[in-house]
Protein backbone atom coordinates (compact mmCIF):
# COMPACT_ATOMS: atom_id res chain seq x y z
CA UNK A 1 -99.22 25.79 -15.69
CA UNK A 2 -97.66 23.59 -18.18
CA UNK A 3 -98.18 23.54 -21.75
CA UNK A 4 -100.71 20.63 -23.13
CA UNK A 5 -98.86 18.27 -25.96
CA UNK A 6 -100.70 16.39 -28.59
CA UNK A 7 -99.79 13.04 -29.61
CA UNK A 8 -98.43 12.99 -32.89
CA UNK A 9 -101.75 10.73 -34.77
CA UNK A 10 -100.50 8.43 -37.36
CA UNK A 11 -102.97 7.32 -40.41
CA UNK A 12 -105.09 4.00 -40.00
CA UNK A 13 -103.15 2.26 -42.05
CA UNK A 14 -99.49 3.18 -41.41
CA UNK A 15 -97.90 1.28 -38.76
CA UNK A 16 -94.13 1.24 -36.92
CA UNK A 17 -93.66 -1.23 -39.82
CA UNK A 18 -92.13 -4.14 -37.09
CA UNK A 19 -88.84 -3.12 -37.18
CA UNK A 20 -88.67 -2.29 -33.06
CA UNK A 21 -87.94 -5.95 -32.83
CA UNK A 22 -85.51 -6.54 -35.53
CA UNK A 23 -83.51 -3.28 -34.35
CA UNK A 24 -83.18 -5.82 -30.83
CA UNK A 25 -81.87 -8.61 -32.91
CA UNK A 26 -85.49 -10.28 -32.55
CA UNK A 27 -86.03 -11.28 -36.20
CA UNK A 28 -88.22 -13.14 -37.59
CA UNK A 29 -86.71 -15.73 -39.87
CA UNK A 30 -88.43 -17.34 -42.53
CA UNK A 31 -86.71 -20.00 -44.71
CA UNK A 32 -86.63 -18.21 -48.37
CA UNK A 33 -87.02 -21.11 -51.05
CA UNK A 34 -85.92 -18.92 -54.32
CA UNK A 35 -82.05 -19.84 -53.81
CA UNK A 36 -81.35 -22.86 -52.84
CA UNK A 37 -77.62 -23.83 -54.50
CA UNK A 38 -74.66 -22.02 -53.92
CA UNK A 39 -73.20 -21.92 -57.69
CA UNK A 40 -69.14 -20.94 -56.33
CA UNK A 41 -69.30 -23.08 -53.34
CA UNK A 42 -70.97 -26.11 -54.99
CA UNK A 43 -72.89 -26.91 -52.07
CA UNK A 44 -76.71 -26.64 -50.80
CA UNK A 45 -77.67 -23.63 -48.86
CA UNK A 46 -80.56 -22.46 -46.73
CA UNK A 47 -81.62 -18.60 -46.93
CA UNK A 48 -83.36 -17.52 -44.02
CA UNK A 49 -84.79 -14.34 -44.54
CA UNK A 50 -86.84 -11.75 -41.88
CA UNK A 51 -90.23 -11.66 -42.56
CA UNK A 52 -90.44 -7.83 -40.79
CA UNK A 53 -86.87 -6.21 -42.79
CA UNK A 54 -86.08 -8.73 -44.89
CA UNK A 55 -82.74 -8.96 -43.42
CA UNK A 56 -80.80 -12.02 -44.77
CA UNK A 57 -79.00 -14.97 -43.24
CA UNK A 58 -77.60 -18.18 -45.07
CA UNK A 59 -76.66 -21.72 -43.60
CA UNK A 60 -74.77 -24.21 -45.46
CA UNK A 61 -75.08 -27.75 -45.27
């Protein structure tokens, strides 16, 4: 007969923490308003930043 495994039981709060997605390159991007000028470039910028690992990702305009 084969031996019996137990899942391994995480707490109730403590979770994968999201980052299965972002690992696939499915972030989530949220537009982070705390820098909005680039000061060497001289030009506006938009920060996108993941809402699950808080990976970064800028867009100039």
């Amino acid at each position: 007969m084969a031996d019996i495994l137990q899942f391994r039981k995480r707490p109730p709060g403590e979770k994968a923490r999201h980052k299965t997605l972002c690992r696939e390159g499915f972030h989530k991007w949220v537009i982070w308003q705390k820098k909005q000028f680039d000061v060497k470039a001289g030009k506006l910028v938009t920060v996108h930043r993941c809402a699950r690992c808080e990976a970064t990702r800028v867009e100039t305009h």
